[in-house]
PDB file of N, CA and C in Angstrom:
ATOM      1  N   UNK A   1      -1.759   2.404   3.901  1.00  0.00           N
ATOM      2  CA  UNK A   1      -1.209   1.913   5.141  1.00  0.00           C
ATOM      3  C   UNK A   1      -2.322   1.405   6.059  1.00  0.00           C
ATOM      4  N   UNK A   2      -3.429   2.123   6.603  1.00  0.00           N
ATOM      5  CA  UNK A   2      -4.904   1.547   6.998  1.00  0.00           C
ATOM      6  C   UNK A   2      -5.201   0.340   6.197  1.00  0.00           C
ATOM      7  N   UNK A   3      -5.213   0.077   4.744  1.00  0.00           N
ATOM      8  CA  UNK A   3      -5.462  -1.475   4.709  1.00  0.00           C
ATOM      9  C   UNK A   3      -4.432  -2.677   5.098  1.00  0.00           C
ATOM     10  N   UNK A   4      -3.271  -1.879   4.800  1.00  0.00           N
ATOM     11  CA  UNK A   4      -2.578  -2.709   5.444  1.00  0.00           C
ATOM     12  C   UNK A   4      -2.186  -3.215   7.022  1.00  0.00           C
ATOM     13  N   UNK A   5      -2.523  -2.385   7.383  1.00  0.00           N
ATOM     14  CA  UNK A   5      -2.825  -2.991   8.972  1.00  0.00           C
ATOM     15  C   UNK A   5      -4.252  -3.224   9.361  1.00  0.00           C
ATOM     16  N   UNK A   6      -5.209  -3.130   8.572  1.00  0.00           N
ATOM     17  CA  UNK A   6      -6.393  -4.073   8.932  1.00  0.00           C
ATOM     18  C   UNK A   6      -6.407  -5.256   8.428  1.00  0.00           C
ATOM     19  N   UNK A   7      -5.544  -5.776   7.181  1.00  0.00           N
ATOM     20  CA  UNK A   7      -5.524  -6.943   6.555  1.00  0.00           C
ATOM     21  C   UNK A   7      -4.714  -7.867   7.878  1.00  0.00           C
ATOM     22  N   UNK A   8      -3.276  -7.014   8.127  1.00  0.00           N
ATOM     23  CA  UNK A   8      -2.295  -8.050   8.796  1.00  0.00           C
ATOM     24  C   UNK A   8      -3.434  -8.535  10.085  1.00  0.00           C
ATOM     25  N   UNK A   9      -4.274  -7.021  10.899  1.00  0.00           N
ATOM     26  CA  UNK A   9      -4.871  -7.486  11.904  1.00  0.00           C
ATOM     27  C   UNK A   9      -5.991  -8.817  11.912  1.00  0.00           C
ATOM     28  N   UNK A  10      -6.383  -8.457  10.859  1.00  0.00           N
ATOM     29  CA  UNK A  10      -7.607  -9.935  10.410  1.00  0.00           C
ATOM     30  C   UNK A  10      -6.823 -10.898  10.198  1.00  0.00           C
ATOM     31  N   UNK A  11      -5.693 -10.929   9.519  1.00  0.00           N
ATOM     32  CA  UNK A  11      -5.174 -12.296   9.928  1.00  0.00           C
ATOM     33  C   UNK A  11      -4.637 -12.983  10.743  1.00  0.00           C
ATOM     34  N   UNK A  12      -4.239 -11.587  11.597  1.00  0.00           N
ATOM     35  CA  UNK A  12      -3.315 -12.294  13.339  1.00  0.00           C
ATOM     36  C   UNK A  12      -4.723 -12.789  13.641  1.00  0.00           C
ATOM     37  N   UNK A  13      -5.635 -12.049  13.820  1.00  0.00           N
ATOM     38  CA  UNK A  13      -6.841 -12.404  14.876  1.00  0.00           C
ATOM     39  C   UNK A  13      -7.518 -13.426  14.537  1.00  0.00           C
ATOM     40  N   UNK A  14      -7.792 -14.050  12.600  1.00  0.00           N
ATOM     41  CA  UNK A  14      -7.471 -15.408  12.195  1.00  0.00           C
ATOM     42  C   UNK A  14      -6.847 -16.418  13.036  1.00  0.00           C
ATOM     43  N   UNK A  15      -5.802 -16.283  12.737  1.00  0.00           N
ATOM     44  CA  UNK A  15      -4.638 -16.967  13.583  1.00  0.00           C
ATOM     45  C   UNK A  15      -5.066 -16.867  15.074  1.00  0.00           C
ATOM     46  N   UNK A  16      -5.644 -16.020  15.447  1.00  0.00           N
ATOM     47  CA  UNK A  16      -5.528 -16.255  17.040  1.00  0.00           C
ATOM     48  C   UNK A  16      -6.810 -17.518  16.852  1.00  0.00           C
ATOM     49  N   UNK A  17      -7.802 -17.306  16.849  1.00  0.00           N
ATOM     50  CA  UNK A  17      -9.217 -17.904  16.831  1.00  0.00           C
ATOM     51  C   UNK A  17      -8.836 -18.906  16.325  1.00  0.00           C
ATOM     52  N   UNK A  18      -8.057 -19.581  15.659  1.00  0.00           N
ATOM     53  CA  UNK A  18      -7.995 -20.805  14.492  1.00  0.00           C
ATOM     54  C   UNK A  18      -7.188 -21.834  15.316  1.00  0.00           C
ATOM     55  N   UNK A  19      -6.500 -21.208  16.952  1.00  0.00           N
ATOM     56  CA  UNK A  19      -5.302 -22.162  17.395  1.00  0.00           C
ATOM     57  C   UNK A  19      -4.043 -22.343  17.012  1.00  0.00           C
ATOM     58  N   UNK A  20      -3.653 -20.982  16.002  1.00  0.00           N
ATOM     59  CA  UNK A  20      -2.338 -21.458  15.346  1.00  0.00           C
ATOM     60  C   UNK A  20      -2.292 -21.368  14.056  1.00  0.00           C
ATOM     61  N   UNK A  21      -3.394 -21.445  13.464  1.00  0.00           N
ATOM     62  CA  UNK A  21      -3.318 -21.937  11.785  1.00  0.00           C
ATOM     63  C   UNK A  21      -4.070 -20.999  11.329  1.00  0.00           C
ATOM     64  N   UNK A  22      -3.444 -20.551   9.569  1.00  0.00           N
ATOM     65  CA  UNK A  22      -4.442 -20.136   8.873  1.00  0.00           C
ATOM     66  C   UNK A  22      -4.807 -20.586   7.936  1.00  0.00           C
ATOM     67  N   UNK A  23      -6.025 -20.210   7.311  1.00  0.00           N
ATOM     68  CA  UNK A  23      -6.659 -20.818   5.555  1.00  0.00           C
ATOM     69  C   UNK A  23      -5.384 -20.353   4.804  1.00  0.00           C
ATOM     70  N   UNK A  24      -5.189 -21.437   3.789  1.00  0.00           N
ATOM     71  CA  UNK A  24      -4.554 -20.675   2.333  1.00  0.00           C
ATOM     72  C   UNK A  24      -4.882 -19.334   1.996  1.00  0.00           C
ATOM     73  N   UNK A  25      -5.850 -18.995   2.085  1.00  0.00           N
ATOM     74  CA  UNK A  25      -6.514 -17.702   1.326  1.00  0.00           C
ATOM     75  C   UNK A  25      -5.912 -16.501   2.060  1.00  0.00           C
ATOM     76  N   UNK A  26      -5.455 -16.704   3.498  1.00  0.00           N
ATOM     77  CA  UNK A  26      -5.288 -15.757   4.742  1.00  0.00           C
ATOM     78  C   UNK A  26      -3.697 -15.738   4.770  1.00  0.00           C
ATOM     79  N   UNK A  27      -3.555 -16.915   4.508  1.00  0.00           N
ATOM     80  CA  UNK A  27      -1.867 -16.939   4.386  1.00  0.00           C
ATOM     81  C   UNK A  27      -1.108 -16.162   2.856  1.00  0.00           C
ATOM     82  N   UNK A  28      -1.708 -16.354   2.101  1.00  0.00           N
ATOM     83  CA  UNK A  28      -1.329 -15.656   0.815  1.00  0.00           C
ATOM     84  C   UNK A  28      -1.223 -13.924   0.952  1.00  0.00           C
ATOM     85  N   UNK A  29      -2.877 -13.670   1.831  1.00  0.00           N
ATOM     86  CA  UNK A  29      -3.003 -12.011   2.113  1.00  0.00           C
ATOM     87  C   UNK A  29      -1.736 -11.535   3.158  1.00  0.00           C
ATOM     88  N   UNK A  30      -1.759 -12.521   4.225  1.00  0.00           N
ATOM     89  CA  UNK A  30      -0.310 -12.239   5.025  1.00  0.00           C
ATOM     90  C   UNK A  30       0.632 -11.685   4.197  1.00  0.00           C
ATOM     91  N   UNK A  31       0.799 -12.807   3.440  1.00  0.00           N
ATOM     92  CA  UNK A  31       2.906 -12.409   2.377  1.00  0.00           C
ATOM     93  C   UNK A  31       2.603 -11.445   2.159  1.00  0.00           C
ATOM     94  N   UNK A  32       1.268 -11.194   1.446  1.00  0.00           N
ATOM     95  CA  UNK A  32       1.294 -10.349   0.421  1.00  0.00           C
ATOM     96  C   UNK A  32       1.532  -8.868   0.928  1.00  0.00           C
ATOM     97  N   UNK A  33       0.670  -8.856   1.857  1.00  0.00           N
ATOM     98  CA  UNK A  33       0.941  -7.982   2.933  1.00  0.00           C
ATOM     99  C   UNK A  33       2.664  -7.456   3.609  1.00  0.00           C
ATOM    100  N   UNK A  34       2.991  -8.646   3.571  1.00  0.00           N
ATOM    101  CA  UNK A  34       4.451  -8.449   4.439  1.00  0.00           C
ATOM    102  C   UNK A  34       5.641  -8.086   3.086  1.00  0.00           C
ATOM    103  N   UNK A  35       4.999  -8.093   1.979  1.00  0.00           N
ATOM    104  CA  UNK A  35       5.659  -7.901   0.730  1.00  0.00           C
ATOM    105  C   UNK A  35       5.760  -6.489   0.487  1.00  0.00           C
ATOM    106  N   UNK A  36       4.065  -6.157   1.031  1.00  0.00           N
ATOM    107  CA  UNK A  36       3.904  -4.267   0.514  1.00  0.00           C
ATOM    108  C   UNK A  36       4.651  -3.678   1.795  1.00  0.00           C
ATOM    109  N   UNK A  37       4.273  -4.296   2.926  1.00  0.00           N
ATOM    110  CA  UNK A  37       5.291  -3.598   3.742  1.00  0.00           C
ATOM    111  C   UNK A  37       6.849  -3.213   3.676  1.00  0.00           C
ATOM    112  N   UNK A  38       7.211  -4.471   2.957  1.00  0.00           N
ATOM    113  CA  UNK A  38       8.260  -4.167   2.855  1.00  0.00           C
ATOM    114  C   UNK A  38       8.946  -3.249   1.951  1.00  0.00           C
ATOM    115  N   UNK A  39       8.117  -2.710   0.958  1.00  0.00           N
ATOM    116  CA  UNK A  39       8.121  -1.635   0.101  1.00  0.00           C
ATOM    117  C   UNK A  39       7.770  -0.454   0.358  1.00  0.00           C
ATOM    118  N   UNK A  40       6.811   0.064   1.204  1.00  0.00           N
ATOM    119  CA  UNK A  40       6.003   1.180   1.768  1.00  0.00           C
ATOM    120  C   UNK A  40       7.481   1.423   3.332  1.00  0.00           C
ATOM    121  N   UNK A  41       7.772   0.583   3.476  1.00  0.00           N
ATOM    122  CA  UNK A  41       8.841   1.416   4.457  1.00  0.00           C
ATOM    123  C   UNK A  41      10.161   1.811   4.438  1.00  0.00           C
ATOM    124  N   UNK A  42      10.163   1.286   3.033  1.00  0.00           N
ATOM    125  CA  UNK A  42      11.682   2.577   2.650  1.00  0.00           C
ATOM    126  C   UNK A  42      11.091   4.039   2.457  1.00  0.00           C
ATOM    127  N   UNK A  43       9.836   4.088   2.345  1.00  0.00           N
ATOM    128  CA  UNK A  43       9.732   5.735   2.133  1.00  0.00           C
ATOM    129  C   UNK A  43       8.878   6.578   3.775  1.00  0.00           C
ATOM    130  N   UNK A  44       9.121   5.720   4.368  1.00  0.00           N
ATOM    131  CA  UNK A  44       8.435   6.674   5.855  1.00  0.00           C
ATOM    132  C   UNK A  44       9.306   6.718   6.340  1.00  0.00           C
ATOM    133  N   UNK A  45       9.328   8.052   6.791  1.00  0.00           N
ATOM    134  CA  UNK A  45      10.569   9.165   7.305  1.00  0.00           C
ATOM    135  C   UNK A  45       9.939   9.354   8.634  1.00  0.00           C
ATOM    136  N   UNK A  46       8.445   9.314   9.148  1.00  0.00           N
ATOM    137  CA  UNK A  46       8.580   9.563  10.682  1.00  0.00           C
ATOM    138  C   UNK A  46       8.917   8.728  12.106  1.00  0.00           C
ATOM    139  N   UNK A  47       9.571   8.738  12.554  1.00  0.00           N
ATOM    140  CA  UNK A  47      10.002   7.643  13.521  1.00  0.00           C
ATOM    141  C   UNK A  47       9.213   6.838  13.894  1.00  0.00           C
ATOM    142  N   UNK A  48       7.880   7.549  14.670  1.00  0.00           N
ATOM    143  CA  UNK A  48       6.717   7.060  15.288  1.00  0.00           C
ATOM    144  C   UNK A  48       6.066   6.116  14.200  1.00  0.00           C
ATOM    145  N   UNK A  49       6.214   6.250  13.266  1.00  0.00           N
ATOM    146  CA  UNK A  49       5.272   5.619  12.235  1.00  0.00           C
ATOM    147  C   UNK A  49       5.893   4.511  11.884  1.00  0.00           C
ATOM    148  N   UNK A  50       7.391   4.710  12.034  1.00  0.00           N
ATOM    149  CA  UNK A  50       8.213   3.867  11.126  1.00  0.00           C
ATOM    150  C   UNK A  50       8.471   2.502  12.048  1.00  0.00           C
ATOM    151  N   UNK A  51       8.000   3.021  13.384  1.00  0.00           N
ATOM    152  CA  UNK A  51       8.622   2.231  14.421  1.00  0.00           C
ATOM    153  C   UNK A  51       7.555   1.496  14.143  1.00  0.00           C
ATOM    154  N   UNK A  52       6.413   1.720  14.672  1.00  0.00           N
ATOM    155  CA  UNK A  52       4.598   1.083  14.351  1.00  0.00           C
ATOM    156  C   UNK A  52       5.328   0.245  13.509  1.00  0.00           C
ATOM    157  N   UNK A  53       5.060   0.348  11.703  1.00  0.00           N
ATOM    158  CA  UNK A  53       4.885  -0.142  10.665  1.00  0.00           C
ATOM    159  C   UNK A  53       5.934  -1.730  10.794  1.00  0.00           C
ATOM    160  N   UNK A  54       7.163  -0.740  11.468  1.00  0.00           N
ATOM    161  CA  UNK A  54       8.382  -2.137  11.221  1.00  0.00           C
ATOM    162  C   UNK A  54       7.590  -3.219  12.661  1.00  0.00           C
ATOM    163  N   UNK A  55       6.975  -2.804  13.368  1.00  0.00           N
ATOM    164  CA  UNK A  55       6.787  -4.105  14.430  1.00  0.00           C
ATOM    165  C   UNK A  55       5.769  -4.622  13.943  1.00  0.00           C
ATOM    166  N   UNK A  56       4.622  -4.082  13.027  1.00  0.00           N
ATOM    167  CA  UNK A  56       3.538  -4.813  12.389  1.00  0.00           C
ATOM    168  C   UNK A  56       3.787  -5.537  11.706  1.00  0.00           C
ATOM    169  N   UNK A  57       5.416  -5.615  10.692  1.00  0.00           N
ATOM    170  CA  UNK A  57       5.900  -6.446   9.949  1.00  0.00           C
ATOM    171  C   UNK A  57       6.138  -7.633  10.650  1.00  0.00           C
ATOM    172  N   UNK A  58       7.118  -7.162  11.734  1.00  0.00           N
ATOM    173  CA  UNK A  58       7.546  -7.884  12.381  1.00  0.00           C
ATOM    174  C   UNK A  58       6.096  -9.301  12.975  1.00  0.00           C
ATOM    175  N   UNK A  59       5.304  -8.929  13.814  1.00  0.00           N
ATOM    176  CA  UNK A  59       3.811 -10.022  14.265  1.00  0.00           C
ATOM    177  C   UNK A  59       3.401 -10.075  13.065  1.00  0.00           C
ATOM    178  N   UNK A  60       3.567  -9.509  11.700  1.00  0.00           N
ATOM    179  CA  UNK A  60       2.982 -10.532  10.552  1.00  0.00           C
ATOM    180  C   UNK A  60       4.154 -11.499  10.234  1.00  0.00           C
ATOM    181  N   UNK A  61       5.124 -11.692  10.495  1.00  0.00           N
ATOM    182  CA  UNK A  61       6.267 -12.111  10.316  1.00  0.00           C
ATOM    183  C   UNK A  61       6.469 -13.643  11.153  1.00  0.00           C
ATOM    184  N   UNK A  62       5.990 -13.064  11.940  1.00  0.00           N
ATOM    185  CA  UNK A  62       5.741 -14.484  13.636  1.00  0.00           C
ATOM    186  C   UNK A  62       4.751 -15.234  13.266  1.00  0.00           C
ATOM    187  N   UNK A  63       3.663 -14.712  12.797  1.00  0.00           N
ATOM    188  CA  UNK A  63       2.412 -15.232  12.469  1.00  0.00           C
ATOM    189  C   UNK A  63       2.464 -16.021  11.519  1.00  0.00           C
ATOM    190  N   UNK A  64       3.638 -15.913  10.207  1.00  0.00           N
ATOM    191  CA  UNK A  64       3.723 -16.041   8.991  1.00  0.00           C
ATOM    192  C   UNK A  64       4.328 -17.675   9.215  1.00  0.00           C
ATOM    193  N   UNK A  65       5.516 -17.460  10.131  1.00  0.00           N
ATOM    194  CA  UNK A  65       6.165 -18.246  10.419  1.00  0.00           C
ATOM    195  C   UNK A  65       5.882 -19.717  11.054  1.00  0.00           C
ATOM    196  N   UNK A  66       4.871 -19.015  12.068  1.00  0.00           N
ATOM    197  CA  UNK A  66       4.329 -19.965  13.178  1.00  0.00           C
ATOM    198  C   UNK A  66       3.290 -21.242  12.715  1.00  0.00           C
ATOM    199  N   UNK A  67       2.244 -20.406  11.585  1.00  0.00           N
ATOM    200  CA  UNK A  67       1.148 -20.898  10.592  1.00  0.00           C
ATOM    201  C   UNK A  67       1.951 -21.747   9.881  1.00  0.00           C
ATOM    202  N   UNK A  68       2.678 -21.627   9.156  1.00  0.00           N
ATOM    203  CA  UNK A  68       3.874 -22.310   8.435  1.00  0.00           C
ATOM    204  C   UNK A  68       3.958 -23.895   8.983  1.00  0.00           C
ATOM    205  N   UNK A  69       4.559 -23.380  10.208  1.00  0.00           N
ATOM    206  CA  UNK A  69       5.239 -24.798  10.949  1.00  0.00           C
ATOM    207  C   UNK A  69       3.746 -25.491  11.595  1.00  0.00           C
ATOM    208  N   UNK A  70       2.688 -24.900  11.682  1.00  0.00           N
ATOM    209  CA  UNK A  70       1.476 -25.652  12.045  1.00  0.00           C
ATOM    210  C   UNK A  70       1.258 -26.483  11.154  1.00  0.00           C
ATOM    211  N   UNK A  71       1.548 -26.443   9.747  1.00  0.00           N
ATOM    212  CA  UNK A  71       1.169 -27.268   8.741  1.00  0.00           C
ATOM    213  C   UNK A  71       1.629 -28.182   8.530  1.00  0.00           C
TER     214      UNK A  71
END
């Protein structure tokens, strides 16, 4: 879960610094990212955590989206 929210964070903060856009290479780690998330949170049972994890999906999700339509 720590790599996974240092990956999503390096790529928002990508994205921030870049104006909008990311490299191919950054955009692939995103999905990939928003892929394991989406697997790793059918099994967290604590609220606090679960809440975190689903809004990190969520700004990799915006980010995912936004980079997208920059292109």
């Amino acid at each position: 879960m720590v790599l996974l929210d240092a990956s999503i964070a390096g790529c928002v903060s990508t994205w921030l610094n870049n104006g909008g856009t990311l490299d191919p290479e950054r955009s692939r780690i995103l999905q990939g990212s928003i892929n394991d998330l989406d697997r790793v949170l059918l099994g967290i049972t604590e609220a606090q955590e679960l809440r975190y994890f689903q809004r990190l999906r969520q700004l990799a999700m915006l980010v995912s989206a936004a980079s997208l339509r920059a292109d």
